[in-house]
Protein backbone atom coordinates (compact mmCIF):
# COMPACT_ATOMS: atom_id res chain seq x y z
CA UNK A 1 -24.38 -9.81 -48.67
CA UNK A 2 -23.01 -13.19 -47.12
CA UNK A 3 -19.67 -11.90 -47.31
CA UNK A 4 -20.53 -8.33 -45.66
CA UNK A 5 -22.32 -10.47 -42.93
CA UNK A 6 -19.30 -13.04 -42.76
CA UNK A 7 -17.11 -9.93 -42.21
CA UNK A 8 -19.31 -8.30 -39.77
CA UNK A 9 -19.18 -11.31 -37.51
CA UNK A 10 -15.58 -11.40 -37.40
CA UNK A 11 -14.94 -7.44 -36.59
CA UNK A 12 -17.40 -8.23 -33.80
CA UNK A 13 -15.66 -11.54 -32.90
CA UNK A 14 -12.30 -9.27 -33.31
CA UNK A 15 -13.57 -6.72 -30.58
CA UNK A 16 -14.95 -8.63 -28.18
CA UNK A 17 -11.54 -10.68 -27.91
CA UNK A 18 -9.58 -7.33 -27.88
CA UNK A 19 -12.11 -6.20 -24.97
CA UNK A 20 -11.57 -9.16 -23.29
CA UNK A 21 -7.62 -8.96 -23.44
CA UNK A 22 -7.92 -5.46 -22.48
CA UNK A 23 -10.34 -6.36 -19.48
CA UNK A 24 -8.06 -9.04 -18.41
CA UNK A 25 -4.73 -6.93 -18.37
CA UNK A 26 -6.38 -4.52 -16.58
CA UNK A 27 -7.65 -7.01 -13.54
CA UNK A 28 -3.81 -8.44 -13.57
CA UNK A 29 -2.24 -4.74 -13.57
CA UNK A 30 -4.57 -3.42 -11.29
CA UNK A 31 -4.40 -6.88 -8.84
CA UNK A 32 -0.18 -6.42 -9.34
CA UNK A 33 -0.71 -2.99 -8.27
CA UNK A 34 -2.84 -3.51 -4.93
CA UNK A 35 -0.38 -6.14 -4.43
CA UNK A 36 2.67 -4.07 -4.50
CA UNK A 37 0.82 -1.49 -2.08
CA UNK A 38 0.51 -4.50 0.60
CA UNK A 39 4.11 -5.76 -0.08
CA UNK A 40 5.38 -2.31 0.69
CA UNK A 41 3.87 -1.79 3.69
CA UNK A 42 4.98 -4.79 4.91
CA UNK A 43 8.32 -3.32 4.37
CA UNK A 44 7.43 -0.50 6.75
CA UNK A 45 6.47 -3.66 9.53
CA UNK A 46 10.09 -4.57 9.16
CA UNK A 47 11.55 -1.57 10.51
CA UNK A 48 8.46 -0.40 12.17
CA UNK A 49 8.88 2.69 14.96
CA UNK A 50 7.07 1.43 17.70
CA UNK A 51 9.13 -2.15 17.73
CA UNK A 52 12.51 0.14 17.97
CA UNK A 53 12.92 0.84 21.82
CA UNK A 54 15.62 3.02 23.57
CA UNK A 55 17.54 0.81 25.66
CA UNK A 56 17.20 0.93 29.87
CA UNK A 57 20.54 3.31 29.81
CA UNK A 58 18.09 6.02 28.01
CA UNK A 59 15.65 5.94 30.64
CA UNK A 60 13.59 8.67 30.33
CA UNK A 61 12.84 7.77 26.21
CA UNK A 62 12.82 4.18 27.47
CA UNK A 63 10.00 4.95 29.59
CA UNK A 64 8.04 7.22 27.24
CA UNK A 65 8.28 4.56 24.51
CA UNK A 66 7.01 1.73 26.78
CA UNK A 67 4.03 4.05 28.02
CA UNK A 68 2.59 5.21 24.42
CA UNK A 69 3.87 2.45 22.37
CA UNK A 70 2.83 -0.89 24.32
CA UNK A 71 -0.87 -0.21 24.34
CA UNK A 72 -0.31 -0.33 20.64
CA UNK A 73 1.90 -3.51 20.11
CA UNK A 74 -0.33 -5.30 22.67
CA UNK A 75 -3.19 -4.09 20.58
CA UNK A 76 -1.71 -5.21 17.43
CA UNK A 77 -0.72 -8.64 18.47
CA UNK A 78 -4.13 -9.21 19.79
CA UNK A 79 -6.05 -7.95 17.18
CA UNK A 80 -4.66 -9.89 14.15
CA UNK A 81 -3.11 -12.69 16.55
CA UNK A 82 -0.11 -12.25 15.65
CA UNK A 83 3.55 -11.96 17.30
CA UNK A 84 5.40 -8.69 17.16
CA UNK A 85 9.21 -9.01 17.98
CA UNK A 86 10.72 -5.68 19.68
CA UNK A 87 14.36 -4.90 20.17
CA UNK A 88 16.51 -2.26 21.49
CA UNK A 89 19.01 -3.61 19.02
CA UNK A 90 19.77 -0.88 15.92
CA UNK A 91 20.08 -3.95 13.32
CA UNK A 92 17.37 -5.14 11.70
CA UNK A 93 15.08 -7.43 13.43
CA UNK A 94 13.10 -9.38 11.37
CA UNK A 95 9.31 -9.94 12.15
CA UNK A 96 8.04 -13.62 12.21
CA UNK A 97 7.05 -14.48 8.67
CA UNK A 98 3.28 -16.15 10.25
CA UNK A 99 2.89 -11.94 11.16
CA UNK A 100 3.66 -11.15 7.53
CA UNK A 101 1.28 -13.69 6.53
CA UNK A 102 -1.94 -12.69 8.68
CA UNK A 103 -1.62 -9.17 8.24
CA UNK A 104 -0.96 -9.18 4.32
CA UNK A 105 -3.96 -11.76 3.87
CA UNK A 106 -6.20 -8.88 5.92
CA UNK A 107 -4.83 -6.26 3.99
CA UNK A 108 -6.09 -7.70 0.91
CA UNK A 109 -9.73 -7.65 2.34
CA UNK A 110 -9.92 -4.34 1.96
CA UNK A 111 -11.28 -1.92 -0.89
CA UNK A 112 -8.49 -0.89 -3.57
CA UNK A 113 -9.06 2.63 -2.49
CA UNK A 114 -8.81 2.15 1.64
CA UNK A 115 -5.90 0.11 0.53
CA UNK A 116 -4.63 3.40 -1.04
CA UNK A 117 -5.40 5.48 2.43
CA UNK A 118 -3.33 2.55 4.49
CA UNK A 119 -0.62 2.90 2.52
CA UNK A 120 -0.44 6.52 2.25
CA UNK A 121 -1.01 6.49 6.57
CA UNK A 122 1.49 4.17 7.02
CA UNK A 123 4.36 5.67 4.78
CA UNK A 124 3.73 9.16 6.46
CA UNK A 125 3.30 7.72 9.83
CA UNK A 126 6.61 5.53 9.17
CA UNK A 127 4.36 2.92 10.98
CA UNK A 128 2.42 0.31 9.92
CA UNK A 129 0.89 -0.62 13.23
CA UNK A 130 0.33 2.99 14.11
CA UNK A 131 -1.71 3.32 10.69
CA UNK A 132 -3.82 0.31 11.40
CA UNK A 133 -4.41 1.31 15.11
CA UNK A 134 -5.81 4.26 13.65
CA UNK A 135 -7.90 2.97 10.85
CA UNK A 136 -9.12 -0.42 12.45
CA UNK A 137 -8.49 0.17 16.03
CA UNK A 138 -10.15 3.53 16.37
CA UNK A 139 -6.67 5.25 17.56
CA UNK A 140 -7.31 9.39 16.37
CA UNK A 141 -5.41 11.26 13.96
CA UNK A 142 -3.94 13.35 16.50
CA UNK A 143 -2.67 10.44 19.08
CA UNK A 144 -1.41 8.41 15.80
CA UNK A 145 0.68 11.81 14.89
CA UNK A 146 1.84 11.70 19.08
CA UNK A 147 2.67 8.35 18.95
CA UNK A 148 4.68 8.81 15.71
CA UNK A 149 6.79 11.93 16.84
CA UNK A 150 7.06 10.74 20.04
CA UNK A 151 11.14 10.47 19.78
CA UNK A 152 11.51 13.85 17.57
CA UNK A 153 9.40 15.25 20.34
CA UNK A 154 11.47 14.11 22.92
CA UNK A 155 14.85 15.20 21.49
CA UNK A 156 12.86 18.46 20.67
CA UNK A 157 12.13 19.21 24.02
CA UNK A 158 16.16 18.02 24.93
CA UNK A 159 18.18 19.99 22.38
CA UNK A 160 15.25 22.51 21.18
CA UNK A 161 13.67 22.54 17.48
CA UNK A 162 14.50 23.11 13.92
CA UNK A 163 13.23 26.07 12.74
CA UNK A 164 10.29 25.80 11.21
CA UNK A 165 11.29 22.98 10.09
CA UNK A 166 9.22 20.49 12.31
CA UNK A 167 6.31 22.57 12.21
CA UNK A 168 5.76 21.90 8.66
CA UNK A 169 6.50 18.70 8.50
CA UNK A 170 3.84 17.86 11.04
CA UNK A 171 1.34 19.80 9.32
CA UNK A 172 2.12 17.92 6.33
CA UNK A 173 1.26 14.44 8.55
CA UNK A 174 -1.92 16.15 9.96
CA UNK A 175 -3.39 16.43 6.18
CA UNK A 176 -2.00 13.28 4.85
CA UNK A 177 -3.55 11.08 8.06
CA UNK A 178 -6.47 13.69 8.00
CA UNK A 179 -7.20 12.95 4.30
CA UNK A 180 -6.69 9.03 5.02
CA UNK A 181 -9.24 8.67 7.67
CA UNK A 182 -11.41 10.88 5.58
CA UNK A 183 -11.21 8.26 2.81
CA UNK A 184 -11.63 4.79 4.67
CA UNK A 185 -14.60 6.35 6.60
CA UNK A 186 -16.09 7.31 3.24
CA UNK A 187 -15.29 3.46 1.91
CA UNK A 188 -16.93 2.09 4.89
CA UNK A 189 -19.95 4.29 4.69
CA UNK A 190 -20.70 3.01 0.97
CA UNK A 191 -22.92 -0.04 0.22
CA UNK A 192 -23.68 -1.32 -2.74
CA UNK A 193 -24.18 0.68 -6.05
CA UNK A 194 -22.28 3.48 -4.54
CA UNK A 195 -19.61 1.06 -3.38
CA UNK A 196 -19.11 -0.14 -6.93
CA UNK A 197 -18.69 3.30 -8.29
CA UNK A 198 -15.97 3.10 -5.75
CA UNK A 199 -14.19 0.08 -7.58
C-alpha cells in the first residue's frame, strides 16, 4: 500500500513537471513567435513605400506622393514621436534605430491576435506606416489601399493596365485589409473573459 502510494506521488510529481515544461515551451515558442511577427514588420519600415519619393524631375508623381503620403509620415512621426527619414535615393535608407525602438516596444502592447492583423496589413499594404495609420490612426480600408497603389495607379493611368491583372490583385488587398480591420476591431471590443478566450 505504501509503495502504491509512494508511486502514485511520483507519477503525479512526474506530470506536473512534464506540464510545466510543456507550459513553459509553449510561452517561449509562442513569445519567439509574436516576436518574429514585430521583427518582420520592422523590416517592411526599412523599405517602407511612403518614405520612397519620386524625385522633383518626376513632377507630377513627386507631387502626388507629397499630397497623400505626408499627412501620413507627419502623422506617424507625431504619433509614436518618432523620426522618419525619406529619400528620393533608390538605395536603402536606413531608419533611425530610436524609431525601431518606439515602434517595436508599442507593437508588443498589443494582443497576439491584432499583432497577427498588423502584420498581415502591413505585408499586403507593403507599408508599415500605412497599416498602423489605418489600425491606430483611424485611416479607412479604402484610403490605406489609395495610398498604397498610389504609384501603380499613376503609371496605370500613364501607360494603361495589365489585364486583369491589377484588378485582382487589389481585390485580394481589399479582403486581406478588410479581414484585418475586422479582427483588431473585434480585439478591441473584447474585455475580460471574452478577451482571454482570445489569448
Amino acid at each position: 500500500m505504501l509503495l502504491k502510494r509512494k508511486y502514485s506521488m511520483r507519477m503525479t510529481e512526474w506530470w506536473l513537471m512534464m506540464r510545466l515544461y510543456l507550459r513553459s515551451w509553449k510561452v517561449w515558442w509562442y513569445q519567439r513567435r509574436v516576436r518574429d511577427l514585430v521583427e518582420h514588420m520592422l523590416e517592411f519600415l526599412m523599405t517602407d513605400t511612403v518614405c520612397y519619393r519620386a524625385g522633383p524631375e518626376e513632377e507630377q508623381l513627386h507631387s502626388l506622393e507629397n499630397n497623400r503620403w505626408n499627412p501620413l509620415t507627419t502623422w506617424f512621426s507625431e504619433q509614436y514621436h518618432v523620426h522618419l527619414a525619406l529619400t528620393t535615393d533608390i538605395t536603402l535608407t536606413p531608419q533611425p534605430e530610436q524609431t525601431r525602438t518606439t515602434i517595436r516596444k508599442h507593437l508588443l502592447k498589443h494582443h497576439p491576435w491584432s499583432l497577427v492583423a498588423y502584420h498581415h496589413s502591413t505585408t499586403s499594404l507593403k507599408s508599415l506606416v500605412i497599416a498602423m495609420a489605418m489600425l491606430d490612426g483611424g485611416l479607412s480600408a479604402e484610403e490605406a489601399i489609395a495610398c498604397s497603389y498610389l504609384e501603380t495607379d499613376y503609371q496605370a493611368d500613364k501607360w494603361g493596365e495589365v489585364e486583369w491583372g491589377h484588378t485582382i490583385d487589389r481585390a485580394r488587398m481589399s479582403a486581406d485589409v478588410a479581414a484585418s480591420v475586422l479582427l483588431v476591431n473585434e480585439i478591441k471590443s473584447l474585455s475580460g473573459e471574452r478577451l482571454q478566450a482570445w489569448s
